[in-house]
N, C-alpha and C. Protein backbone atom coordinates (compact mmCIF):
# COMPACT_ATOMS: atom_id res chain seq x y z
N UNK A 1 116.32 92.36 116.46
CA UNK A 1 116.97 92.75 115.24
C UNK A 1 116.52 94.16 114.87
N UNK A 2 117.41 94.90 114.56
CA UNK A 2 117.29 96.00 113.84
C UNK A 2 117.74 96.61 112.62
N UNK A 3 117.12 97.18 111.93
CA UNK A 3 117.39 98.04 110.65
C UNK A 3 116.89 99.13 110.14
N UNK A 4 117.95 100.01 109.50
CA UNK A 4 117.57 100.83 109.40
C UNK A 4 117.75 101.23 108.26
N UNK A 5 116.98 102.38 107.32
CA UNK A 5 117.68 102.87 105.59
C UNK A 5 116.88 103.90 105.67
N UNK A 6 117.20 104.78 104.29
CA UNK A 6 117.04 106.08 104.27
C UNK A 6 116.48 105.60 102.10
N UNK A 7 115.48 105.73 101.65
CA UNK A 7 115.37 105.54 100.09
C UNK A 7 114.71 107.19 99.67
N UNK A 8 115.52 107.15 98.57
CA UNK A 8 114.26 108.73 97.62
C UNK A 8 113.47 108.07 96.83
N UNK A 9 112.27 108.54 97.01
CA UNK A 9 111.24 107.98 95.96
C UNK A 9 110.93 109.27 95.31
N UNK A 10 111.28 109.02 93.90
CA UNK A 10 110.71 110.02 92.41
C UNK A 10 109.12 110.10 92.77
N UNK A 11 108.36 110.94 94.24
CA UNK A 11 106.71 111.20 94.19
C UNK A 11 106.40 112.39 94.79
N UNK A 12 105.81 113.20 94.95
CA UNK A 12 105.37 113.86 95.78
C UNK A 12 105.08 113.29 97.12
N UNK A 13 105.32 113.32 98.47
CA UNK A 13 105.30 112.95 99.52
C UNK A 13 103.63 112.79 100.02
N UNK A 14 102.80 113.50 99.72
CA UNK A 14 101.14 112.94 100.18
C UNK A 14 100.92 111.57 98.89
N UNK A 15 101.91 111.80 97.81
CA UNK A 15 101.58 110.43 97.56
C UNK A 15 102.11 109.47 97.81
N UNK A 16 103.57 109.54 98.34
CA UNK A 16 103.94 108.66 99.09
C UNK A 16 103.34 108.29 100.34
N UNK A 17 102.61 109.26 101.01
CA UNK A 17 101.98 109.12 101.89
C UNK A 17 100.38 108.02 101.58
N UNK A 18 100.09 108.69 100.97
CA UNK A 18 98.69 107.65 100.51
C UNK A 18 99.20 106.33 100.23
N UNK A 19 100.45 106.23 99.39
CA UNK A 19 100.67 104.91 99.30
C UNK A 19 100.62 103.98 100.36
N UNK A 20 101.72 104.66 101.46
CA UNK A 20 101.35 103.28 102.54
C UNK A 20 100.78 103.25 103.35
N UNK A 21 99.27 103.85 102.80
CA UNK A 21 98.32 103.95 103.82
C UNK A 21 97.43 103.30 103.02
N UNK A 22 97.40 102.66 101.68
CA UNK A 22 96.64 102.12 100.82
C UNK A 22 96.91 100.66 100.90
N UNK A 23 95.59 99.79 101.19
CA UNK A 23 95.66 98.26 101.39
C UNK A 23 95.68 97.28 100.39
N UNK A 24 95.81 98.19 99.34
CA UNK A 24 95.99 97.55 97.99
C UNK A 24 97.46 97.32 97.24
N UNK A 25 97.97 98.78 98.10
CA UNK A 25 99.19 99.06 97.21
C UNK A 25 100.16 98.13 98.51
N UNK A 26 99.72 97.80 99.49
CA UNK A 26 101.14 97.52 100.27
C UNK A 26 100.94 96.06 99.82
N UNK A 27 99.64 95.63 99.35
CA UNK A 27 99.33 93.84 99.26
C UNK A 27 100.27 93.72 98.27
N UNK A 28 100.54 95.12 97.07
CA UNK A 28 101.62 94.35 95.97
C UNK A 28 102.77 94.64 96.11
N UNK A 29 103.30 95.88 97.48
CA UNK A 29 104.63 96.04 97.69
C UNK A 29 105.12 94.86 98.43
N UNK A 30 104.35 94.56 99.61
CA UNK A 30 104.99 93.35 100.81
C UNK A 30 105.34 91.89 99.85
N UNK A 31 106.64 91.87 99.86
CA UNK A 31 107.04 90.36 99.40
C UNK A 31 106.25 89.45 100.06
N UNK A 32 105.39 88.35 99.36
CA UNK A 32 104.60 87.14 99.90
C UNK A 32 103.39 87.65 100.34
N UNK A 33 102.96 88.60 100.22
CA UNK A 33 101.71 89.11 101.17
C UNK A 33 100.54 88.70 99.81
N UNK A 34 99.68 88.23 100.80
CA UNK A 34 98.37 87.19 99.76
C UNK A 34 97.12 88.33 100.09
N UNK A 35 97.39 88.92 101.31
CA UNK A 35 95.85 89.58 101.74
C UNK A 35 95.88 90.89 102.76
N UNK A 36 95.67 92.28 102.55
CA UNK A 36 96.02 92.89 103.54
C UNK A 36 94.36 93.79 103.31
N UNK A 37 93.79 93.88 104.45
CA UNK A 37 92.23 94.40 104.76
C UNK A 37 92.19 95.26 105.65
N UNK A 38 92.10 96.56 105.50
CA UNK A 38 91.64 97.49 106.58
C UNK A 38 90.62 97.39 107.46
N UNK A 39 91.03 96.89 108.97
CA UNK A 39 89.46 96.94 109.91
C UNK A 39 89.39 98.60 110.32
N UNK A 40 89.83 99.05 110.52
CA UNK A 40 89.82 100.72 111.01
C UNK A 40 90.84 101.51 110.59
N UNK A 41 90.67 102.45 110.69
CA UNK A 41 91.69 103.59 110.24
C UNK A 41 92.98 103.56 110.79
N UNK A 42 93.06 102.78 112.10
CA UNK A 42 94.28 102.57 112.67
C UNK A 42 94.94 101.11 112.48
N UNK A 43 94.36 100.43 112.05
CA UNK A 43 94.63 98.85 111.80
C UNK A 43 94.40 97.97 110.55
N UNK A 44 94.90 96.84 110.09
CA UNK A 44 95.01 96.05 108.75
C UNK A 44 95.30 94.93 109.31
N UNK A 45 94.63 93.73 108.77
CA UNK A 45 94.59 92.57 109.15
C UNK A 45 96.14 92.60 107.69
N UNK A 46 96.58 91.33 107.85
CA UNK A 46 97.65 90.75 107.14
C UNK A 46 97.92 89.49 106.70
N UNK A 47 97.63 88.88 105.72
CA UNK A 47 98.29 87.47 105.70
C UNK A 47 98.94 87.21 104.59
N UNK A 48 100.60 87.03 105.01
CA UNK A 48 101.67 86.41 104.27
C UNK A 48 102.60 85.32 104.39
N UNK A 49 103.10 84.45 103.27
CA UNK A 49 103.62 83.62 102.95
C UNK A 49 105.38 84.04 102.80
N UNK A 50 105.78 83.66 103.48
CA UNK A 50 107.58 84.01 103.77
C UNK A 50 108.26 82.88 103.30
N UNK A 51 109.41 82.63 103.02
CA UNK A 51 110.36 81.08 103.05
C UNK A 51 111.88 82.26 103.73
N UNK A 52 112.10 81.38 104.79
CA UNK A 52 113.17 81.76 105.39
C UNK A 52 113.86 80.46 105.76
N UNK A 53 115.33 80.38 104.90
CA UNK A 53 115.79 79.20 104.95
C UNK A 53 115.36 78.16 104.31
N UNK A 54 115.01 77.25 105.23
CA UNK A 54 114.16 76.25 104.70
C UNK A 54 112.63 76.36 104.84
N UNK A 55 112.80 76.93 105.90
CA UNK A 55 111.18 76.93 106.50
C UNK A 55 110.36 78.04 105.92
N UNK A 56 109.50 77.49 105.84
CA UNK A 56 108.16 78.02 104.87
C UNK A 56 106.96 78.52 105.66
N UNK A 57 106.49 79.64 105.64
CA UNK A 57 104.89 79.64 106.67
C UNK A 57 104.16 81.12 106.47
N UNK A 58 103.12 80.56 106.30
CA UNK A 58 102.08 81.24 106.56
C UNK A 58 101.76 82.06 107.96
N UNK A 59 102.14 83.87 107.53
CA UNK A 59 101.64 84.03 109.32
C UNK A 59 100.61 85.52 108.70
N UNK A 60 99.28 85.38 109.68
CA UNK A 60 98.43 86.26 109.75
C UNK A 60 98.90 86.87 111.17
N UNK A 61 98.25 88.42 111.13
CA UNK A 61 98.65 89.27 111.95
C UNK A 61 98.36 90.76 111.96
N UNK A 62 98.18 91.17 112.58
CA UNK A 62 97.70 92.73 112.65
C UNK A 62 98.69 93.76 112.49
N UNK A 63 98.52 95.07 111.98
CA UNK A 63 99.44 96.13 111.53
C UNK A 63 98.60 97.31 112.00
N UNK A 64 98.93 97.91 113.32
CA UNK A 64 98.32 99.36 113.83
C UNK A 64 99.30 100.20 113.74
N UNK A 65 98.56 101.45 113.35
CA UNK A 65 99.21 102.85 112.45
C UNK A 65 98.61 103.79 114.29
N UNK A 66 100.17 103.89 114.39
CA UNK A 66 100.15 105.04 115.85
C UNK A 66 101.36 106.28 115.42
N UNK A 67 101.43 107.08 116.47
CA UNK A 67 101.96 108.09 116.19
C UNK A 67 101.64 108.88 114.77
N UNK A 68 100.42 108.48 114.78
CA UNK A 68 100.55 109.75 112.78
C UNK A 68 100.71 111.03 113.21
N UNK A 69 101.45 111.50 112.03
CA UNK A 69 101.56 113.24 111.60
C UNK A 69 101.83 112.85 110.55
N UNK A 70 100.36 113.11 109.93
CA UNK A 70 100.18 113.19 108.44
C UNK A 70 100.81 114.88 107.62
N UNK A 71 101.38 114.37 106.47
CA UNK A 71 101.77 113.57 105.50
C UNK A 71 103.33 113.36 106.40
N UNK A 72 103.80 113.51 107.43
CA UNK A 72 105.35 113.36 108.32
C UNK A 72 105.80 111.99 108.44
N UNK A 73 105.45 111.48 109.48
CA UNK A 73 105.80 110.23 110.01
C UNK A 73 104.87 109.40 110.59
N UNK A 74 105.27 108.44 110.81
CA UNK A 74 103.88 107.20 111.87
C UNK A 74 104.78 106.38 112.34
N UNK A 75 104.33 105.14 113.18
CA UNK A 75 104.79 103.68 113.71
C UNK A 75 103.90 103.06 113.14
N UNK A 76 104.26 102.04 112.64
CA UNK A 76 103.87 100.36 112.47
C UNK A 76 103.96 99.91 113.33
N UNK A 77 103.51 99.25 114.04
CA UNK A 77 103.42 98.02 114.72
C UNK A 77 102.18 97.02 114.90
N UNK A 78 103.26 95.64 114.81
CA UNK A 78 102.57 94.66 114.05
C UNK A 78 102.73 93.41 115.16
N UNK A 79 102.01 92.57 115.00
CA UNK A 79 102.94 90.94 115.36
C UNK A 79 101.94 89.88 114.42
N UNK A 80 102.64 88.61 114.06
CA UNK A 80 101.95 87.78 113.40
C UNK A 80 102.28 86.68 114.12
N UNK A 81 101.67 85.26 113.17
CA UNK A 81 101.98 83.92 113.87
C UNK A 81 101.77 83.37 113.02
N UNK A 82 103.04 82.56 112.76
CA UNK A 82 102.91 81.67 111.93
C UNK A 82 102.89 79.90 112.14
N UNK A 83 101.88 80.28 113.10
CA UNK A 83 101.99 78.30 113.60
C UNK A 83 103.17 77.86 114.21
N UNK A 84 103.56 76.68 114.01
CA UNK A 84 104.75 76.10 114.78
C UNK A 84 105.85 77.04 114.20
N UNK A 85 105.90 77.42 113.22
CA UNK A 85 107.23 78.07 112.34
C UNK A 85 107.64 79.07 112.99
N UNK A 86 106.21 79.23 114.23
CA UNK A 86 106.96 80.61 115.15
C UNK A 86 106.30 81.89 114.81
N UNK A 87 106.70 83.29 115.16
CA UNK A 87 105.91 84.56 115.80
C UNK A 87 106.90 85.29 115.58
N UNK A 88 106.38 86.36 114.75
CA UNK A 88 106.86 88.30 114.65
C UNK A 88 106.40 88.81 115.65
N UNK A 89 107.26 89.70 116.00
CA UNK A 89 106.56 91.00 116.90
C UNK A 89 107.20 92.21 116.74
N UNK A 90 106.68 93.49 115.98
CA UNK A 90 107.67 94.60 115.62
C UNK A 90 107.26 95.43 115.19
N UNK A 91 107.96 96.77 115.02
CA UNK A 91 107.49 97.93 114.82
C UNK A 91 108.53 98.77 114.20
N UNK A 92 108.02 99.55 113.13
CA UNK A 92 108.52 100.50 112.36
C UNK A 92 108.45 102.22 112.24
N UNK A 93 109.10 102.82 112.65
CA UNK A 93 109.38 104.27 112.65
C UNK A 93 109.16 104.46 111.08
N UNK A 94 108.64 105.61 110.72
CA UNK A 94 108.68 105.64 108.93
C UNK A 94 108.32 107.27 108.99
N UNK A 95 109.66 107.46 108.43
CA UNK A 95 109.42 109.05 108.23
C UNK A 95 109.66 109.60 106.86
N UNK A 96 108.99 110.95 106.54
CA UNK A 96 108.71 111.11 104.89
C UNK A 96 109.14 112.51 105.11
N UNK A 97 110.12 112.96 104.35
CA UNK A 97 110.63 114.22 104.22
C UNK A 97 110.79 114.57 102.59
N UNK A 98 110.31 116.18 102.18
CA UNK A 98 110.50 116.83 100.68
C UNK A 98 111.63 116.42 100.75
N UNK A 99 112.39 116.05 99.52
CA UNK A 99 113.86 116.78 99.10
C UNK A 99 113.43 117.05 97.32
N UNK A 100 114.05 117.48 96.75
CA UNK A 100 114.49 117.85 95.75
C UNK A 100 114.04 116.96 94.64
N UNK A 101 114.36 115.47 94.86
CA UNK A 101 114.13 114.84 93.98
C UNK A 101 112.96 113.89 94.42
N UNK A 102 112.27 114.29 95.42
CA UNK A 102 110.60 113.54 95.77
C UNK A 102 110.78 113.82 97.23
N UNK A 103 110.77 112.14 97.47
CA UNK A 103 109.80 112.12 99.12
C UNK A 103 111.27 111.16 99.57
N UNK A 104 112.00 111.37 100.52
CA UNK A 104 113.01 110.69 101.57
C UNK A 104 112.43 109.85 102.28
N UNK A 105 112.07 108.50 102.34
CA UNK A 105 111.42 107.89 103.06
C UNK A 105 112.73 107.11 104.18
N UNK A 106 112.88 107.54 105.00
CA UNK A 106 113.58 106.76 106.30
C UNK A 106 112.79 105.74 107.10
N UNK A 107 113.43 104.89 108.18
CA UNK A 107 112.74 103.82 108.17
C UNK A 107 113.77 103.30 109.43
N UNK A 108 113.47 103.12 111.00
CA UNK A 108 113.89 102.28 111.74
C UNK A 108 112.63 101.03 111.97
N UNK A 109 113.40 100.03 111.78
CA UNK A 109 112.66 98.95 111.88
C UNK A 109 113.08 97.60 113.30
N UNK A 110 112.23 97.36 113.97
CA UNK A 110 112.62 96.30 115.42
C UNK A 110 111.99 95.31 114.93
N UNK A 111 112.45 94.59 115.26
CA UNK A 111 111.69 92.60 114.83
C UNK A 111 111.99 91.88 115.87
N UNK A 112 111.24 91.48 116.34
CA UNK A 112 111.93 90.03 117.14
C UNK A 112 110.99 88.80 117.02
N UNK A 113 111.86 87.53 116.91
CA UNK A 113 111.09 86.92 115.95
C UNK A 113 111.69 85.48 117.27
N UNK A 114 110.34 84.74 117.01
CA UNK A 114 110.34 83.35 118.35
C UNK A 114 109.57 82.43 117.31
N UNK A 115 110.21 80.84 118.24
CA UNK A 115 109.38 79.38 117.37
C UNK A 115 110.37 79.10 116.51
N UNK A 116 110.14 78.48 115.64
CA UNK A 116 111.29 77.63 114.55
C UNK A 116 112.46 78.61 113.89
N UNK A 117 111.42 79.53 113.11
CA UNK A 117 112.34 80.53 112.53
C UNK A 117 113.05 80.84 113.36
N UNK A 118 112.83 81.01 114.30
CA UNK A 118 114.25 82.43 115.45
C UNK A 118 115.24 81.10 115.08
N UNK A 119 115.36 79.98 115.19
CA UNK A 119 116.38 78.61 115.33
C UNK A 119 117.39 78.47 114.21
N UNK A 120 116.70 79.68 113.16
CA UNK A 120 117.45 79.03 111.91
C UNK A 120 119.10 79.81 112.32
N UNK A 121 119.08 81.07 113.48
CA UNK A 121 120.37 81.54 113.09
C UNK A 121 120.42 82.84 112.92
N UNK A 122 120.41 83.94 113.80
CA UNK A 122 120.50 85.68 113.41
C UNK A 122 120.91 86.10 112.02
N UNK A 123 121.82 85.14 111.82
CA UNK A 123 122.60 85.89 110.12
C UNK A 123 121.85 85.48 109.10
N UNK A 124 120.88 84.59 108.67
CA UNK A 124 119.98 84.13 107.95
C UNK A 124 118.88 84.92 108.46
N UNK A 125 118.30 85.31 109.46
CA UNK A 125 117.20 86.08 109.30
C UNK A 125 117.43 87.21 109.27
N UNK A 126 118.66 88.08 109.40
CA UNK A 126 119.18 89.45 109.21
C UNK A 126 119.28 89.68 107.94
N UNK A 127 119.26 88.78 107.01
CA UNK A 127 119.52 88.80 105.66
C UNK A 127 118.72 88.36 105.01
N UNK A 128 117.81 87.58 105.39
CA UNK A 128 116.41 87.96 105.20
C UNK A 128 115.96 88.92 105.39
N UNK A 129 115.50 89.56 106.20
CA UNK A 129 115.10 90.35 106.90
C UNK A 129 115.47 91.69 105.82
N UNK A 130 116.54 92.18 105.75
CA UNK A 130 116.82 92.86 104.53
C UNK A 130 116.66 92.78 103.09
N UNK A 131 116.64 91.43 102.64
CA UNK A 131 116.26 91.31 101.36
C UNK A 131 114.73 91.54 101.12
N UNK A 132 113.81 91.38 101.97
CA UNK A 132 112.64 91.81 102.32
C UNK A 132 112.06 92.85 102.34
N UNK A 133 113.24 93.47 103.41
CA UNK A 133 112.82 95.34 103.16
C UNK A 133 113.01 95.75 101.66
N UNK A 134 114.31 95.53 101.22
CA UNK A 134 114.67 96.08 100.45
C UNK A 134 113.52 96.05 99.46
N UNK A 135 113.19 94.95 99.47
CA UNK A 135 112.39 94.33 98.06
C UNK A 135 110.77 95.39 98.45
N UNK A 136 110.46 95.36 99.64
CA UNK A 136 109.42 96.05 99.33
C UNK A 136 109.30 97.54 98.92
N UNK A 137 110.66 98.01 99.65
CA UNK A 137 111.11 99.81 98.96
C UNK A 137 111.21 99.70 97.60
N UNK A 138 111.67 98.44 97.02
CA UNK A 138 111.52 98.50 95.12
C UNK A 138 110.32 98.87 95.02
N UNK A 139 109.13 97.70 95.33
CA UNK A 139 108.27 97.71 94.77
C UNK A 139 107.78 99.08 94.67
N UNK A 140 107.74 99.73 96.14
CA UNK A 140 106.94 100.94 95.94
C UNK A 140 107.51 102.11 95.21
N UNK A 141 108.87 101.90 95.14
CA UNK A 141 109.10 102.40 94.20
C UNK A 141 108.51 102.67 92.49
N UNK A 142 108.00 101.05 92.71
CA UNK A 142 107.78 101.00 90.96
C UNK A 142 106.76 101.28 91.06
N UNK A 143 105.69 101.04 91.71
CA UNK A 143 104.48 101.60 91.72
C UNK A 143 104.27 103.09 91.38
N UNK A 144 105.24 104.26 91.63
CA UNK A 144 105.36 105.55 91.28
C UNK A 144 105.99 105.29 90.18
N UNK A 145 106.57 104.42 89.49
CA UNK A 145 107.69 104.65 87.99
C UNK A 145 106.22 104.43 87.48
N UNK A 146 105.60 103.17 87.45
CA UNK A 146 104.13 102.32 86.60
C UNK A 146 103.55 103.61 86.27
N UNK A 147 102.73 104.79 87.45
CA UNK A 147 102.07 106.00 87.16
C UNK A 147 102.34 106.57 85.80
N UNK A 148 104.39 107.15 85.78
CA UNK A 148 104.66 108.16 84.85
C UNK A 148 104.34 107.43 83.59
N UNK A 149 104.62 106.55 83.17
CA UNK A 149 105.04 105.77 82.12
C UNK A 149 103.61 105.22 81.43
């Protein structure tokens, strides 16, 4: 599965940048995420709570930060496991460009997902899968509105 979007965030771009490099701020952007811990500068342990469909699960999992060009772009890549409910494996392009009205955050994202969940059906987890992203580009969004205000 793939996706892709383009959001403006109202910040200066090193603070958009610090943001998602901060293990605090992504624990309250990531929908369901209970725990995210930096072991090294290149890596974050992860553990979140999803409901996709019916199915419900808990998956822990690692998140390594490659390709940096700070404050520019990086890769994510991650995989988790969520017990029988099945396994992530994926990686995110994330690029941060000035414009005018803040920081352009673009975003190709790969998933491929095995075990119960993959069963429920591509169009249910594609749409998941998006309501997810989306929801976490709010949050961080609001996290820069919370600052001004």
């Amino acid at each position: 599965m793939e996706l892709t979007n383009t959001q403006v965030i109202a910040a200066p771009r090193e603070d958009v940048w610090a943001a998602i490099n901060d293990p605090e701020v992504l624990k309250r952007c990531i929908p369901g995420c209970e725990e995210v811990t930096r072991t090294s500068d290149e890596e974050m342990d992860a553990k979140i709570t999803l409901k996709v469909g019916p199915v419900k699960a808990s998956f822990t999992g690692k998140v390594i930060y490659e390709n940096v060009v700070k404050p520019e772009s990086l890769t994510l890549s991650g995989q988790g496991s969520g017990g029988v409910a099945g396994s992530a494996k994926g990686s995110a392009n994330v690029t941060l460009k000035e414009v005018p009205e803040g920081t352009e955050l673009s975003y190709e994202v790969n998933v491929a997902i095995s075990g119960k969940i993959a069963q429920l059906g591509s169009r249910l987890i594609n749409s998941t899968a998006k309501k997810l992203t989306g929801q976490f580009f709010d949050n961080l969004e609001k996290e820069f509105e919370s600052e001004e205000g």
